[in-house]
Protein backbone atom coordinates (compact mmCIF):
# COMPACT_ATOMS: atom_id res chain seq x y z
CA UNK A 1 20.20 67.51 10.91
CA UNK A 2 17.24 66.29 9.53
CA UNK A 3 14.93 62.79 10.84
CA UNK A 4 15.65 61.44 7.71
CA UNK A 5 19.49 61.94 7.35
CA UNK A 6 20.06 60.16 10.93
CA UNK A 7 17.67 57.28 9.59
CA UNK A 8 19.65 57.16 6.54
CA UNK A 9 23.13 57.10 8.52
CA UNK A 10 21.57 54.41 10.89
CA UNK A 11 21.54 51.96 8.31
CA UNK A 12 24.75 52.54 6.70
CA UNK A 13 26.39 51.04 9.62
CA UNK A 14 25.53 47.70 7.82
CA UNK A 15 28.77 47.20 5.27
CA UNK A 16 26.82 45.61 2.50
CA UNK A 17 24.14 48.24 2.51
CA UNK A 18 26.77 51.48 3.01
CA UNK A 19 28.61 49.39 0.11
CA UNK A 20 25.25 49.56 -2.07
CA UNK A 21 24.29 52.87 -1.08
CA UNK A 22 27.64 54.54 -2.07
CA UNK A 23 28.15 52.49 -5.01
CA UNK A 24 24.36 54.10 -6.04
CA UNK A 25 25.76 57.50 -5.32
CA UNK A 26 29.03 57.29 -6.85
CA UNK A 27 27.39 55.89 -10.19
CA UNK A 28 24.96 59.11 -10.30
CA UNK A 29 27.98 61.53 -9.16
CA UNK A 30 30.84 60.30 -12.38
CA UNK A 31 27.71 60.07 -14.96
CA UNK A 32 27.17 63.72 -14.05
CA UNK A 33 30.72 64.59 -14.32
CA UNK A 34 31.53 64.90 -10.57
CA UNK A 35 34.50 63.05 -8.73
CA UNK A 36 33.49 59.60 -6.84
CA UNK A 37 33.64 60.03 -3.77
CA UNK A 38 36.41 57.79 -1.66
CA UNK A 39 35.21 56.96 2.01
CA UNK A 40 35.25 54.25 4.13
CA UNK A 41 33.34 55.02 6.88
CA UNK A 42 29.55 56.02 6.13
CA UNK A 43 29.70 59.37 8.32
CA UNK A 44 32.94 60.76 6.75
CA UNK A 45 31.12 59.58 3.10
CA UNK A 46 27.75 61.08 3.67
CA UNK A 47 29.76 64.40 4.95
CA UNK A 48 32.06 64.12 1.86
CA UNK A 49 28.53 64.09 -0.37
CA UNK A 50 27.33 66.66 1.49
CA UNK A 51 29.96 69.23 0.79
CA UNK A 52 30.59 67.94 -2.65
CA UNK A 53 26.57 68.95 -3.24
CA UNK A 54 26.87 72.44 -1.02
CA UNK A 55 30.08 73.71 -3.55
CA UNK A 56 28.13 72.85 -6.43
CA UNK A 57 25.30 74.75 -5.34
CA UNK A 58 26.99 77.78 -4.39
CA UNK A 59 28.69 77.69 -7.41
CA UNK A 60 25.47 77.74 -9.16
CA UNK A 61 27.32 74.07 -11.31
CA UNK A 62 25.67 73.59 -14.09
CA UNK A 63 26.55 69.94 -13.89
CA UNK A 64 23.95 69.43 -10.83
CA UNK A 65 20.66 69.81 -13.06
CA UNK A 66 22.20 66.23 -14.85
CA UNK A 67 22.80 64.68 -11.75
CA UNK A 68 19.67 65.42 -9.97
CA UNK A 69 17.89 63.92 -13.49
CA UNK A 70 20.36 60.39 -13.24
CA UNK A 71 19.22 60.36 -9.82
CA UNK A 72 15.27 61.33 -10.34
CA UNK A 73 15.11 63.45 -7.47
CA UNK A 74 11.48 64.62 -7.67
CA UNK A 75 10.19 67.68 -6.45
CA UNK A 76 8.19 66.59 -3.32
CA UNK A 77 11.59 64.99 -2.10
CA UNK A 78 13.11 68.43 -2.03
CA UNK A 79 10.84 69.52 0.75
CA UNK A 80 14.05 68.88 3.42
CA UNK A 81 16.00 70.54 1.28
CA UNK A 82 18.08 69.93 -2.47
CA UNK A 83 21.26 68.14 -1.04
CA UNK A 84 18.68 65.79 1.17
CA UNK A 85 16.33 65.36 -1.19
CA UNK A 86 19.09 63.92 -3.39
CA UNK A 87 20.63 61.50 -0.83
CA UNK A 88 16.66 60.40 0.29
CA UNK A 89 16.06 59.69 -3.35
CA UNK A 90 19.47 57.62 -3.38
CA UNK A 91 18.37 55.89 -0.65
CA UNK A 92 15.32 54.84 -1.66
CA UNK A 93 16.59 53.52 -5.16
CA UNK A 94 18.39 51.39 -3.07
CA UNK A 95 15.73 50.06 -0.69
CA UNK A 96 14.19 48.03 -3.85
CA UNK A 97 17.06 46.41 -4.43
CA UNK A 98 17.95 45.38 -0.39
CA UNK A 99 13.99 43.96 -0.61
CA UNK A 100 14.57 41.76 -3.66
């Protein structure tokens, strides 16, 4: 698991930002035609995403091109990979927001 994914799951343990965060996800995931996804907990969430992102790959959905626009995922945050790069990108969306 990458440095950045256990950062990222480090401060979902804080309700209001794991609130935010999947709120931010969930928003990009139904504008691109994908379910929301229902978790409480920010490890069975972030797993939920995960998986969501891995079928949708493998299936080669042509639905993920729109979501990775909605959620500006830019190329130099796909280094770690496309399903991180996506959930980095989400989380750093929502970092402006916790600073304002």
């Amino acid at each position: 698991m990458s440095h950045q994914l256990e950062l990222i799951k480090d401060k979902l343990q804080r309700h209001h930002v794991f609130s935010l965060y999947r709120n931010q996800i969930n928003k990009d995931l139904e504008r691109s035609g994908y379910p929301v996804v229902q978790s409480d907990t920010p490890d069975d969430f972030l797993e939920s995403v995960i998986q969501l992102l891995s079928d949708a790959i493998e299936d080669s959905d042509p639905k993920l091109q729109q979501l990775y626009y909605l959620a500006d995922v830019q190329e130099r945050h796909l280094e770690h990979g496309i399903v991180m790069g996506f959930l980095y990108r989400e989380w750093v969306k929502i970092q402006f927001r916790l600073r304002q």
